[in-house]
C-alpha atoms as a PDB file:
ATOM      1  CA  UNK A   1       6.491  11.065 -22.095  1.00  0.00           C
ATOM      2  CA  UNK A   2       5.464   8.251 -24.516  1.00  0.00           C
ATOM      3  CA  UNK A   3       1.664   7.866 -25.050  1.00  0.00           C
ATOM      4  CA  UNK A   4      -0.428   4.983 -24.470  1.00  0.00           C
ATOM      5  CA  UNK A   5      -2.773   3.833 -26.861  1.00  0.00           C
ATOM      6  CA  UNK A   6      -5.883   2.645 -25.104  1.00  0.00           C
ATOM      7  CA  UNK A   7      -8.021  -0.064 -26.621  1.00  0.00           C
ATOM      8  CA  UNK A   8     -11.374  -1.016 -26.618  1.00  0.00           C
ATOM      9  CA  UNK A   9     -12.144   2.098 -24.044  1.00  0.00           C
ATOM     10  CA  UNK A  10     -15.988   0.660 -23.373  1.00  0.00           C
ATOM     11  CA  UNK A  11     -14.360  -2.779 -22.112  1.00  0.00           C
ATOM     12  CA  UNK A  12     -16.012  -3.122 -18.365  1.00  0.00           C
ATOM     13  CA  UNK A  13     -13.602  -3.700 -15.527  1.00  0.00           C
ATOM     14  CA  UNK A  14     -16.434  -2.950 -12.767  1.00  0.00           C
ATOM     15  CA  UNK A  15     -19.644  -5.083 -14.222  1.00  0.00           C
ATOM     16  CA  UNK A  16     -22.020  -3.734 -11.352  1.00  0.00           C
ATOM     17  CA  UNK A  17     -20.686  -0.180 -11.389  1.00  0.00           C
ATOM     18  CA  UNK A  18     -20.518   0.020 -15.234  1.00  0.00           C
ATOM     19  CA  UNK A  19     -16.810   1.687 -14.542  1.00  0.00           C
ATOM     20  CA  UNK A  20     -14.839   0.875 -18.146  1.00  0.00           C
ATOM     21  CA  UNK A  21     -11.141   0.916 -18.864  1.00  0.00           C
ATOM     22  CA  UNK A  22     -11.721   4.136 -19.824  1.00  0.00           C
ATOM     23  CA  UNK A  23     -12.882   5.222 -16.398  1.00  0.00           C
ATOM     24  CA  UNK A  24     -10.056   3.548 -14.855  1.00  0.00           C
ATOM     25  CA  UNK A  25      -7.268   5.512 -17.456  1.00  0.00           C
ATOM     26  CA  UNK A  26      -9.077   8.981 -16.488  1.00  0.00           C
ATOM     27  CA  UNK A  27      -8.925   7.618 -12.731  1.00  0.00           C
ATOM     28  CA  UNK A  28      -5.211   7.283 -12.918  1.00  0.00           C
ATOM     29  CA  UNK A  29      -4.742  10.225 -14.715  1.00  0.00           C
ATOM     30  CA  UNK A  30      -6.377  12.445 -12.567  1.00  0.00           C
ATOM     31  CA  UNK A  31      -4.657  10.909  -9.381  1.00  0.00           C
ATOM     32  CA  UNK A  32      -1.011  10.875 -11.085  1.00  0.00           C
ATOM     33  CA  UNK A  33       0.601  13.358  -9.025  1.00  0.00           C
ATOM     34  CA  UNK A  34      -0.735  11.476  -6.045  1.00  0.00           C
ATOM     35  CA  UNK A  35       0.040   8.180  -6.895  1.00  0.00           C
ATOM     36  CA  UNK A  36       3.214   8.804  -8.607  1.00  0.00           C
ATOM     37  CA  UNK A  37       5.601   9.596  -5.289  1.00  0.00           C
ATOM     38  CA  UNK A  38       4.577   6.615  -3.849  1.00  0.00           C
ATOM     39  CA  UNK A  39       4.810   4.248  -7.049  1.00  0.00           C
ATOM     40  CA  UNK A  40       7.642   5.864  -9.598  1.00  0.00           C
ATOM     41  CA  UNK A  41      10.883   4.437  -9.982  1.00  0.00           C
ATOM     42  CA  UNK A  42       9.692   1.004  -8.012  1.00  0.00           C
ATOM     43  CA  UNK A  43       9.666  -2.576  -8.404  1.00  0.00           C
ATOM     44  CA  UNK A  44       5.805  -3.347  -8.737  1.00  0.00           C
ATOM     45  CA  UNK A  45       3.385  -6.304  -8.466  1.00  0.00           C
ATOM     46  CA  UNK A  46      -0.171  -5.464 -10.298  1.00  0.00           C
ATOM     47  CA  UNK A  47      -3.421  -7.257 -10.337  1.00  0.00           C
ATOM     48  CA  UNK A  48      -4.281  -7.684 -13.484  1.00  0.00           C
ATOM     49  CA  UNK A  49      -8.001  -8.308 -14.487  1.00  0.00           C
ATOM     50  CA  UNK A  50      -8.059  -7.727 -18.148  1.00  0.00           C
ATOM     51  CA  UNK A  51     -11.359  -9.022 -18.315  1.00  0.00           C
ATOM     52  CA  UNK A  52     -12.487  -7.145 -15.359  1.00  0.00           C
ATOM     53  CA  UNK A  53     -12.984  -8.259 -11.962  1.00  0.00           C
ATOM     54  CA  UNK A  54     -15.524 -10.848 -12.547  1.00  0.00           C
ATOM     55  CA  UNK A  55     -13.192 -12.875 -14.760  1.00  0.00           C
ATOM     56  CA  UNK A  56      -9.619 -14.257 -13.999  1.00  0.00           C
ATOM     57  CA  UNK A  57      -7.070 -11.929 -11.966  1.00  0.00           C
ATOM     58  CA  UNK A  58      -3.506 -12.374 -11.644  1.00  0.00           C
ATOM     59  CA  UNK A  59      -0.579 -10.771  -9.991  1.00  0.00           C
ATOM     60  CA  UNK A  60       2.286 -10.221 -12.362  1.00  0.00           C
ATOM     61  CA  UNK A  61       5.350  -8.491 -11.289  1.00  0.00           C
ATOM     62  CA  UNK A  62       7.729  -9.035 -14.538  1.00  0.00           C
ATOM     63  CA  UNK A  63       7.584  -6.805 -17.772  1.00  0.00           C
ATOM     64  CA  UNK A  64       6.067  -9.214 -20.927  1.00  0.00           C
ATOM     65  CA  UNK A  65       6.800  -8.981 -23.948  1.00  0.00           C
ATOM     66  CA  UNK A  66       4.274  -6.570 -25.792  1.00  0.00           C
ATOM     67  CA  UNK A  67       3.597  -4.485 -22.902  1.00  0.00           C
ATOM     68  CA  UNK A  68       3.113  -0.459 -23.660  1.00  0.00           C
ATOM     69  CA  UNK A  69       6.397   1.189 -23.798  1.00  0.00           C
ATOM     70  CA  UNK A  70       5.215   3.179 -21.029  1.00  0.00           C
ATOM     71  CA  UNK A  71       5.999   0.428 -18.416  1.00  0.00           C
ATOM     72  CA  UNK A  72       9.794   0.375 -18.081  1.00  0.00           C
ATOM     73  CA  UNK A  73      11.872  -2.475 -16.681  1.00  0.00           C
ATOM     74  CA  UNK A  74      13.645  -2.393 -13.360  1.00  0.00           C
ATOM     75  CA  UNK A  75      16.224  -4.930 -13.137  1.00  0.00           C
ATOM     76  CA  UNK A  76      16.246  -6.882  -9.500  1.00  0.00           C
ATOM     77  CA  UNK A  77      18.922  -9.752  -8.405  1.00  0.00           C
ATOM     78  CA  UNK A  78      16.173 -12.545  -7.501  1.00  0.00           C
ATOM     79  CA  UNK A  79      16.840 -15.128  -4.147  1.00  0.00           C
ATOM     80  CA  UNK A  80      18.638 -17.287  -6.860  1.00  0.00           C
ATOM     81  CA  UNK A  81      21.350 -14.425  -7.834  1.00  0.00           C
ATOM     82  CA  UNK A  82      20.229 -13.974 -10.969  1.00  0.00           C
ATOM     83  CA  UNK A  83      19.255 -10.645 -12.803  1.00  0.00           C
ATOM     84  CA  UNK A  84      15.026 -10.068 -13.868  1.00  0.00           C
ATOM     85  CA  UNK A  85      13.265  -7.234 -15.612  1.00  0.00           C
ATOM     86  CA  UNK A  86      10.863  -6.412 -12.695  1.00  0.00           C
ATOM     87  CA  UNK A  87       8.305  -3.209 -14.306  1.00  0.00           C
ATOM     88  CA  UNK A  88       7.404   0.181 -13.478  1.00  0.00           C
ATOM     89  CA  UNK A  89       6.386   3.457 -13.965  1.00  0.00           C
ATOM     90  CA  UNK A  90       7.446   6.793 -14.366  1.00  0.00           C
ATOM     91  CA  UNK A  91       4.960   8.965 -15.066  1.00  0.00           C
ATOM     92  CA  UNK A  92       1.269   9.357 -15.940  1.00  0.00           C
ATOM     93  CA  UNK A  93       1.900   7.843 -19.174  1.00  0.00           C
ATOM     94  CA  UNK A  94       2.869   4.757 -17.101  1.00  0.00           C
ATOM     95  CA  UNK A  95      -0.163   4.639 -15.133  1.00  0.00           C
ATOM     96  CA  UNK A  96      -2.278   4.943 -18.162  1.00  0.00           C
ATOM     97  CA  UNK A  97      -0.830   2.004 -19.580  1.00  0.00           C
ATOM     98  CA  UNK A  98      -2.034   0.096 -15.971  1.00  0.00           C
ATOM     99  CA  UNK A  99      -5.264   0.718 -17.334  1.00  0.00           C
ATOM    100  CA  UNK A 100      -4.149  -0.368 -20.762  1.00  0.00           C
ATOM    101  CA  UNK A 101      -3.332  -4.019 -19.710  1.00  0.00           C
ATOM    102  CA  UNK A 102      -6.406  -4.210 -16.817  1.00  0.00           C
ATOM    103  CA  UNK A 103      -3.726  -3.680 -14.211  1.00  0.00           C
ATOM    104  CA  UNK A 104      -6.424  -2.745 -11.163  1.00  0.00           C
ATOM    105  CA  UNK A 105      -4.443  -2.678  -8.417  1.00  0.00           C
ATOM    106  CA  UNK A 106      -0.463  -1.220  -7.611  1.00  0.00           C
ATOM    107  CA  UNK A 107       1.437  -2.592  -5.267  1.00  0.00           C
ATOM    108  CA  UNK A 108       4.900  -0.763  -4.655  1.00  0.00           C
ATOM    109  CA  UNK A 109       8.401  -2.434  -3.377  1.00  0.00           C
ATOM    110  CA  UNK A 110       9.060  -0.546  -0.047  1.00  0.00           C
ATOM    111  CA  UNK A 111      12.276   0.721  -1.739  1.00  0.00           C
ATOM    112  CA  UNK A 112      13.058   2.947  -4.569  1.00  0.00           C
ATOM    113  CA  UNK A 113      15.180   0.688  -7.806  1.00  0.00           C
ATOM    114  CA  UNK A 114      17.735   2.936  -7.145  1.00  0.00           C
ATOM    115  CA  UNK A 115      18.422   2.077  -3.749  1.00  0.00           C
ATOM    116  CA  UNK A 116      16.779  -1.224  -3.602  1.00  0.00           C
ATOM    117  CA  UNK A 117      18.973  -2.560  -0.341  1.00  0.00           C
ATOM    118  CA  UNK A 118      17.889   0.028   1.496  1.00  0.00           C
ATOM    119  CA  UNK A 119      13.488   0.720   2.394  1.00  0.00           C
ATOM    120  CA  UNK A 120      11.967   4.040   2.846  1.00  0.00           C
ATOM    121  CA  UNK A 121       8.774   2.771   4.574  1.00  0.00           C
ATOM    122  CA  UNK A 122       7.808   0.949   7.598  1.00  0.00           C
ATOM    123  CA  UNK A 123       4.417  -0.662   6.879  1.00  0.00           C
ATOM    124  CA  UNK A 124       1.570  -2.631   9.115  1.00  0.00           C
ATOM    125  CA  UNK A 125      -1.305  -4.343   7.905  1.00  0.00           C
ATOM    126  CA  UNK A 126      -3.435  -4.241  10.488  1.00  0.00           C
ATOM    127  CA  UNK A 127      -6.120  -7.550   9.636  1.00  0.00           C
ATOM    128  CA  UNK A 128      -8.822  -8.002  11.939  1.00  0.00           C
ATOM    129  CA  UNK A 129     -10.825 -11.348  12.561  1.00  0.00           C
ATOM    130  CA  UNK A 130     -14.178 -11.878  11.246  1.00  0.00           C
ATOM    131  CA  UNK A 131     -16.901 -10.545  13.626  1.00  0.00           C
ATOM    132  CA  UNK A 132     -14.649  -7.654  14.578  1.00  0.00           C
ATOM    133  CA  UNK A 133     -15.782  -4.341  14.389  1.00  0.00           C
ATOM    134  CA  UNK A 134     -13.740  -1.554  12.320  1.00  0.00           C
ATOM    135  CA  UNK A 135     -13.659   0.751  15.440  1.00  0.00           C
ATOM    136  CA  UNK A 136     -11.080  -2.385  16.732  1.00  0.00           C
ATOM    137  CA  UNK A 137      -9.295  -2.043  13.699  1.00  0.00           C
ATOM    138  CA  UNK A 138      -9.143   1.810  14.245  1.00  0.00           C
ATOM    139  CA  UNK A 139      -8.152   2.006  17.785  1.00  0.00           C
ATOM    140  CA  UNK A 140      -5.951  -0.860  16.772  1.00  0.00           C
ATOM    141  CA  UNK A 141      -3.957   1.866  14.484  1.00  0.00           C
ATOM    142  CA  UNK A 142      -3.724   4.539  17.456  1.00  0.00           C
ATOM    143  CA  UNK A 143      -1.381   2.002  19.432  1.00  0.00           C
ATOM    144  CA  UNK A 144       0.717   1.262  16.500  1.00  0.00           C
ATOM    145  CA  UNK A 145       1.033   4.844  15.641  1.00  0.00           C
ATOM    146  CA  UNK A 146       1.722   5.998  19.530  1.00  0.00           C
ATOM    147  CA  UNK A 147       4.581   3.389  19.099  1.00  0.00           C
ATOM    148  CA  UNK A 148       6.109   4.445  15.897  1.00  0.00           C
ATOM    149  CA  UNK A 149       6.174   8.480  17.388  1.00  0.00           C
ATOM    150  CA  UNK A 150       7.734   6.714  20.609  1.00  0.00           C
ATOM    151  CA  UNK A 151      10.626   5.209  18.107  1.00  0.00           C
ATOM    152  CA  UNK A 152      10.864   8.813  16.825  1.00  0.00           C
ATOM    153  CA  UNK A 153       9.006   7.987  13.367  1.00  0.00           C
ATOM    154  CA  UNK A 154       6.178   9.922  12.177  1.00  0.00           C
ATOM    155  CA  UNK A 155       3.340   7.370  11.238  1.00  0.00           C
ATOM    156  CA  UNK A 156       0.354   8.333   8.954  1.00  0.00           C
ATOM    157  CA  UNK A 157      -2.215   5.805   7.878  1.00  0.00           C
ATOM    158  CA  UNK A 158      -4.240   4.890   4.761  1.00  0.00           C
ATOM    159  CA  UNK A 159      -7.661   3.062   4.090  1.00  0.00           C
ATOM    160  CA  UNK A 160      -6.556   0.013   2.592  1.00  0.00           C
ATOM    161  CA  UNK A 161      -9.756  -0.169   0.480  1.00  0.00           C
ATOM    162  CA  UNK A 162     -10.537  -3.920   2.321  1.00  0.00           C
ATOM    163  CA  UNK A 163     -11.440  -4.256   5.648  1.00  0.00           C
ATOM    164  CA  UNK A 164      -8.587  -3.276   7.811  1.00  0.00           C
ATOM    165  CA  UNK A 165      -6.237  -0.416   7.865  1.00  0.00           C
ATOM    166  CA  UNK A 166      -2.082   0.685   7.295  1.00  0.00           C
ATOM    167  CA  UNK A 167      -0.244   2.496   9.460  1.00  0.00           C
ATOM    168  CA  UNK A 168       2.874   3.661   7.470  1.00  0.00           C
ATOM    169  CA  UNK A 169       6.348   5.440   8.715  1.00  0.00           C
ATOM    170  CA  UNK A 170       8.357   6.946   5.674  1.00  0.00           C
ATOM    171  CA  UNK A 171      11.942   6.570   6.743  1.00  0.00           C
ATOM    172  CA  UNK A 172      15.049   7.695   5.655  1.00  0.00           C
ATOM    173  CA  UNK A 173      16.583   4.863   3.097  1.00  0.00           C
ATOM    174  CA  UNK A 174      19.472   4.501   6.048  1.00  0.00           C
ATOM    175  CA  UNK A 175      18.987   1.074   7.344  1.00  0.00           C
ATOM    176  CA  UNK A 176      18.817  -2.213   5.189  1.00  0.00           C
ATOM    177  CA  UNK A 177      16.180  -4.381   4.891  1.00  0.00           C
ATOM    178  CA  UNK A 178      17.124  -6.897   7.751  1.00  0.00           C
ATOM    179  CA  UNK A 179      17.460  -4.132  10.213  1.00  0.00           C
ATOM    180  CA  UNK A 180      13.672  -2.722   9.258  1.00  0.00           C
ATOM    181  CA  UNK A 181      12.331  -6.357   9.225  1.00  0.00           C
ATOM    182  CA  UNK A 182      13.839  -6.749  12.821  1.00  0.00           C
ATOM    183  CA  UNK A 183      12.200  -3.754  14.458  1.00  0.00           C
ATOM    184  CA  UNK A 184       9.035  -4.599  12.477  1.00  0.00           C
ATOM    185  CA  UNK A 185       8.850  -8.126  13.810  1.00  0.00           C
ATOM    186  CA  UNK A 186       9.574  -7.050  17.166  1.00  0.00           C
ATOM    187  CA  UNK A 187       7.025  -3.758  17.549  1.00  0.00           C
ATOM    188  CA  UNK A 188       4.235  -7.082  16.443  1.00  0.00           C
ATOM    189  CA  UNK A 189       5.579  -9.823  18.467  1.00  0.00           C
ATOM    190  CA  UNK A 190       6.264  -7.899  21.550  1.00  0.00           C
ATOM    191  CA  UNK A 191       2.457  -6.036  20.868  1.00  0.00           C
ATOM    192  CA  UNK A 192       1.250  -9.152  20.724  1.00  0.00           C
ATOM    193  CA  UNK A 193       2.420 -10.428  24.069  1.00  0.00           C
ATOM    194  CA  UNK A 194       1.557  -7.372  25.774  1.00  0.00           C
ATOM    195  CA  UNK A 195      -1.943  -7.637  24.812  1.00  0.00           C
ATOM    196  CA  UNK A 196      -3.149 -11.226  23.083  1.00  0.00           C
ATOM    197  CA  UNK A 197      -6.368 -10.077  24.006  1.00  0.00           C
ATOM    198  CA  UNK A 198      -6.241  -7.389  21.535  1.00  0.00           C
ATOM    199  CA  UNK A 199      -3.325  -8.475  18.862  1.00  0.00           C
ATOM    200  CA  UNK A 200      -1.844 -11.692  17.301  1.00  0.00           C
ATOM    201  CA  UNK A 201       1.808 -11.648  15.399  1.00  0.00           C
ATOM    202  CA  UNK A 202       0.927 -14.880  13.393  1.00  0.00           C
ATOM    203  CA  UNK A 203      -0.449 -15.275  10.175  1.00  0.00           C
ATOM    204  CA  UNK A 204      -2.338 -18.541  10.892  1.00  0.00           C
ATOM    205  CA  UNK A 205      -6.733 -17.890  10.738  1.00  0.00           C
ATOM    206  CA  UNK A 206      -6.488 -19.326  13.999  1.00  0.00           C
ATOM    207  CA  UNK A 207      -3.867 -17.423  16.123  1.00  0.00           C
ATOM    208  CA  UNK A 208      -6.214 -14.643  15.117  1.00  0.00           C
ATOM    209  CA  UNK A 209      -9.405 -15.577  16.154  1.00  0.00           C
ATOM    210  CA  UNK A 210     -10.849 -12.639  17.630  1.00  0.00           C
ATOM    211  CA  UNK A 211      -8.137 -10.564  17.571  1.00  0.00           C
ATOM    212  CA  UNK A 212      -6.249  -8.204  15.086  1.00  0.00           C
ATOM    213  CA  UNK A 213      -3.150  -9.581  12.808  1.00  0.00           C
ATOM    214  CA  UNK A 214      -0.126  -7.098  13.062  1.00  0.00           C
ATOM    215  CA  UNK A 215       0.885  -8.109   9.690  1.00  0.00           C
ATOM    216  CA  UNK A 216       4.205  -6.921   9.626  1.00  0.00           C
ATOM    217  CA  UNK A 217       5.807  -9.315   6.897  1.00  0.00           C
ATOM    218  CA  UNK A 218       5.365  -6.971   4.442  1.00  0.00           C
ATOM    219  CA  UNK A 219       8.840  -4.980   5.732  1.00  0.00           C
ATOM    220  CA  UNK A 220      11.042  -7.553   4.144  1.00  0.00           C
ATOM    221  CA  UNK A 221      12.577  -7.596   0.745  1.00  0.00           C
ATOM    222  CA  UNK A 222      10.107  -8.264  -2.360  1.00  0.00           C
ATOM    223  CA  UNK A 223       7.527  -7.577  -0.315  1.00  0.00           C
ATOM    224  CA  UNK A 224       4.392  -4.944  -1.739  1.00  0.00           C
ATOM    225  CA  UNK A 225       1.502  -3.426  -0.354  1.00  0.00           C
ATOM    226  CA  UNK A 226      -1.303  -1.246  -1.787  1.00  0.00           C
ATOM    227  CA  UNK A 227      -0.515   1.811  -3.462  1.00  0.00           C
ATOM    228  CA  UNK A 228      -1.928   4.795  -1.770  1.00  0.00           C
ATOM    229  CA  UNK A 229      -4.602   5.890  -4.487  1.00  0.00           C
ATOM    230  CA  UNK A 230      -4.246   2.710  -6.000  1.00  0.00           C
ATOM    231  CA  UNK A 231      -7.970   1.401  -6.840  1.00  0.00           C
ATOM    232  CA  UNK A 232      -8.814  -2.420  -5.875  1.00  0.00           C
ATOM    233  CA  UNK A 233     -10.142  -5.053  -8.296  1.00  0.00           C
ATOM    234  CA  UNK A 234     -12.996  -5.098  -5.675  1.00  0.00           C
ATOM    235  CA  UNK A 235     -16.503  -4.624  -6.424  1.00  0.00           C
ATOM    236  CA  UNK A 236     -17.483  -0.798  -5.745  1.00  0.00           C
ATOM    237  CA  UNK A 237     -13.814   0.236  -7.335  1.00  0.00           C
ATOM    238  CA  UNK A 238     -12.816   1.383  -3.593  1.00  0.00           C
ATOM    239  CA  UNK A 239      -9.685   3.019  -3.483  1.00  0.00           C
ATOM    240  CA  UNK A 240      -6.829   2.653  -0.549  1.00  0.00           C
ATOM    241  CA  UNK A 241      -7.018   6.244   0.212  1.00  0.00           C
ATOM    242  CA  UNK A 242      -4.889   8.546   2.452  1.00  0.00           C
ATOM    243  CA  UNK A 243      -6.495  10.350   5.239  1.00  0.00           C
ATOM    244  CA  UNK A 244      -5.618  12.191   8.154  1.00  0.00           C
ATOM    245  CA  UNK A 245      -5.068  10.617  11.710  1.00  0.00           C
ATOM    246  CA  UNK A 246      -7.583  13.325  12.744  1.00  0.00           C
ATOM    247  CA  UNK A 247     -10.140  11.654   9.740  1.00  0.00           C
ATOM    248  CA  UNK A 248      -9.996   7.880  11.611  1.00  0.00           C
ATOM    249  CA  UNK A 249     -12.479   8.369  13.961  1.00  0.00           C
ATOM    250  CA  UNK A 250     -15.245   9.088  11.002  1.00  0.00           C
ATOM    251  CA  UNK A 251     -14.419   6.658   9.025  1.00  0.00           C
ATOM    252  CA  UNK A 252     -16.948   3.597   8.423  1.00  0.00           C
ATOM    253  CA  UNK A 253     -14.744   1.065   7.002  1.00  0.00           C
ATOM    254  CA  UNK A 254     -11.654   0.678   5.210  1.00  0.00           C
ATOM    255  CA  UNK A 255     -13.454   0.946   1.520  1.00  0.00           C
ATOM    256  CA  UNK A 256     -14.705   3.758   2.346  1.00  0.00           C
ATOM    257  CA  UNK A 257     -14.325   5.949  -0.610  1.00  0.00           C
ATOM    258  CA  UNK A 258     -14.208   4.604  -4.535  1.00  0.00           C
ATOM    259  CA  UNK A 259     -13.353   5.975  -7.837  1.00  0.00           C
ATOM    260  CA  UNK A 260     -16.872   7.373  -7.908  1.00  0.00           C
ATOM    261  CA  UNK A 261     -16.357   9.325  -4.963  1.00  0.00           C
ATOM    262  CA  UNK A 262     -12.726   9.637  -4.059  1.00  0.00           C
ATOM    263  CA  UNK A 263     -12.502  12.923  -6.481  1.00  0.00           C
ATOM    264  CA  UNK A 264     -15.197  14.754  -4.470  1.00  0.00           C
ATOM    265  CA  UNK A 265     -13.314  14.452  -0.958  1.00  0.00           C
ATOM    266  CA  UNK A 266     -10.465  15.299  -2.513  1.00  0.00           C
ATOM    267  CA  UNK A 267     -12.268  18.430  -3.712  1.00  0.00           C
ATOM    268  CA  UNK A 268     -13.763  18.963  -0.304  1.00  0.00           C
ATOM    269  CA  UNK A 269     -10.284  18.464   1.251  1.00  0.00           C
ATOM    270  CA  UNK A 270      -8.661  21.671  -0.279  1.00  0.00           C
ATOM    271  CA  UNK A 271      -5.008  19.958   0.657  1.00  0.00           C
ATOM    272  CA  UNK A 272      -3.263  16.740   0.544  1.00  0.00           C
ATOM    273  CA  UNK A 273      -4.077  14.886   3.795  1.00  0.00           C
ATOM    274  CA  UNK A 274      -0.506  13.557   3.083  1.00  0.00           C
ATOM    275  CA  UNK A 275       1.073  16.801   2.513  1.00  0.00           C
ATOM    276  CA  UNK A 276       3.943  16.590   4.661  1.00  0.00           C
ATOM    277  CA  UNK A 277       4.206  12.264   4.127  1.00  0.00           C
ATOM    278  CA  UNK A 278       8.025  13.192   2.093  1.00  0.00           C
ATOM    279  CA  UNK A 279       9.204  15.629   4.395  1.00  0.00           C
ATOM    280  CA  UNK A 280       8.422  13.207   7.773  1.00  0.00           C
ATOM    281  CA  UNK A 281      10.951  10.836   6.949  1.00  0.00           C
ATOM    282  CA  UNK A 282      13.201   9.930   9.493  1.00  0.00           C
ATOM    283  CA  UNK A 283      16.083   7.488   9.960  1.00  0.00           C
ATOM    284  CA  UNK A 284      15.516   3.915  11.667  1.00  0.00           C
ATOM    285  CA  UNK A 285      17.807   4.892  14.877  1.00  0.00           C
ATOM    286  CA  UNK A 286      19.786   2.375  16.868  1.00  0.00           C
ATOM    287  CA  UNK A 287      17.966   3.591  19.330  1.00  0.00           C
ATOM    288  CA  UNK A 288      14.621   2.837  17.854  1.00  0.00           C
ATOM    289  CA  UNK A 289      13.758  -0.460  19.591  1.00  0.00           C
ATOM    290  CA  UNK A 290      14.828   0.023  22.825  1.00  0.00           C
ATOM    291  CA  UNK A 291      12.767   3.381  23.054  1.00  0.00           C
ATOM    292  CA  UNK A 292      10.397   1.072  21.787  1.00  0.00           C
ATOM    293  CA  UNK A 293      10.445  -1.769  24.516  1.00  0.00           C
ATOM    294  CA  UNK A 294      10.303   0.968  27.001  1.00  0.00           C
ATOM    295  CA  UNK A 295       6.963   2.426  25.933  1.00  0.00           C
ATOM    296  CA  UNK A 296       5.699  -0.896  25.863  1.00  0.00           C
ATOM    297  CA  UNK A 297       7.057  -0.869  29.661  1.00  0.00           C
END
């Protein structure tokens, strides 16, 4: 495992929380084995915040030139055909480096380098409107989830560390990335006409006035979301953190726990809350979306 040399360990990523790039490193450290699963051996697209969050952020998604040795490249055939060193990680060594170049936030490809054609996650964003209330958001998640066990998938869902919430079905890498898009974009749009009350399919601010975005654009290729355990370059230093569907109803918002207190529920917890998140995945079946238009009757 090469070793990262960190620099200036007192730099401040978190001005109002006093959390250095130090913190961060032993963050990342301690939360390897939970992070890693989710993360290792895939395309990724950091935010980068080198001077911490109050200064400039960008997304980068290439390996530079000069970056630790710990970040490895991933090649990827790009829209135009051609061949680009995407990065990644392999090991806690790799995630220490994150913290090496102010990378703040990890956001995974839904599909291992390996096997890049082919996803191993079914992902919604669920984004509520301003003015609505989290217990939306979280009742929001129970229909999506009593959808994804009608389509035989097993759906478990994460605090995205922001305001809303993902509900997330491992899968099986079987079907290709069209085939998950398709079922995606119809579970949303189909959601959405049942009840436009409740849900809206389209990005636009205002298709979702008062209403919940299904944001299901994130199941196509080169698309990322969050990392679970990943922090956010968010004031606080929440973290998108895992819980259990029994957990939801407790929960105040979706930053609900940070770097500063993350390691004490996780202490509290005795087990993963994710335990079984590997072992629940299941193939896309052609079956999937009509068993999926009949539960929506």
């Amino acid at each position: 495992m090469a070793e990262t040399a960190l620099t200036h360990p007192d730099r401040v990523y978190y001005p109002d929380d006093a959390i250095t790039k130090a913190d961060v490193r032993d963050f990342y450290r301690a939360m390897a084995d939970r992070i890693l699963p989710h993360a290792a051996g895939r395309p990724l697209s950091l935010v980068r915040c080198p001077g911490g969050i109050k200064e400039s952020c960008f997304f980068q998604k290439h390996l530079g030139e000069g970056m630790p040795d710990a970040l490895r490249p991933v090649p990827v055939r790009e829209k135009d055909g051609g061949l680009a060193d995407y990065l990644t990680v392999e090991d806690a060594a790799g995630l220490e480096a994150l913290a090496q170049i102010g990378a703040l936030e990890i956001h995974p490809w839904g599909a291992k380098a390996d096997d890049i054609e082919r996803p191993e996650r079914i992902i919604f964003d669920l984004d509520p409107d301003e003015g609505l209330d989290f217990a939306d958001v979280k009742a929001a998640a129970r229909t999506v989830r009593d959808l994804l066990k009608a389509s035989g998938l097993a759906p478990f869902t994460l605090l995205t560390g922001g305001k809303g919430l993902h509900v997330i079905a491992p899968l099986k890498p079987k079907a290709d990335w069209e085939t998950v898009k398709d079922f995606c974009r119809t579970l949303a749009k189909t959601l959405a006409a049942h009840e436009p009350e409740r849900f809206t399919a389209e990005a636009s601010k205002k298709k979702r006035e008062g209403r919940i975005f299904i944001d299901w654009l994130r199941n196509q290729r080169g698309q990322t979301s969050v990392c679970p355990y990943s922090l956010r370059a968010r004031p606080g230093a929440p973290v998108a953190t895992p819980i259990r569907w029994d957990e939801l109803g407790r929960a105040r918002s979706g930053a609900a726990y940070t770097l500063k207190t993350l390691p004490r529920r996780l202490g509290s917890l005795g087990a993963d809350p994710w335990a079984d998140y590997l072992d629940s995945a299941a193939p896309l079946s052609q079956a999937a979306l009509k068993t999926l238009k009949k539960a929506l009757g």
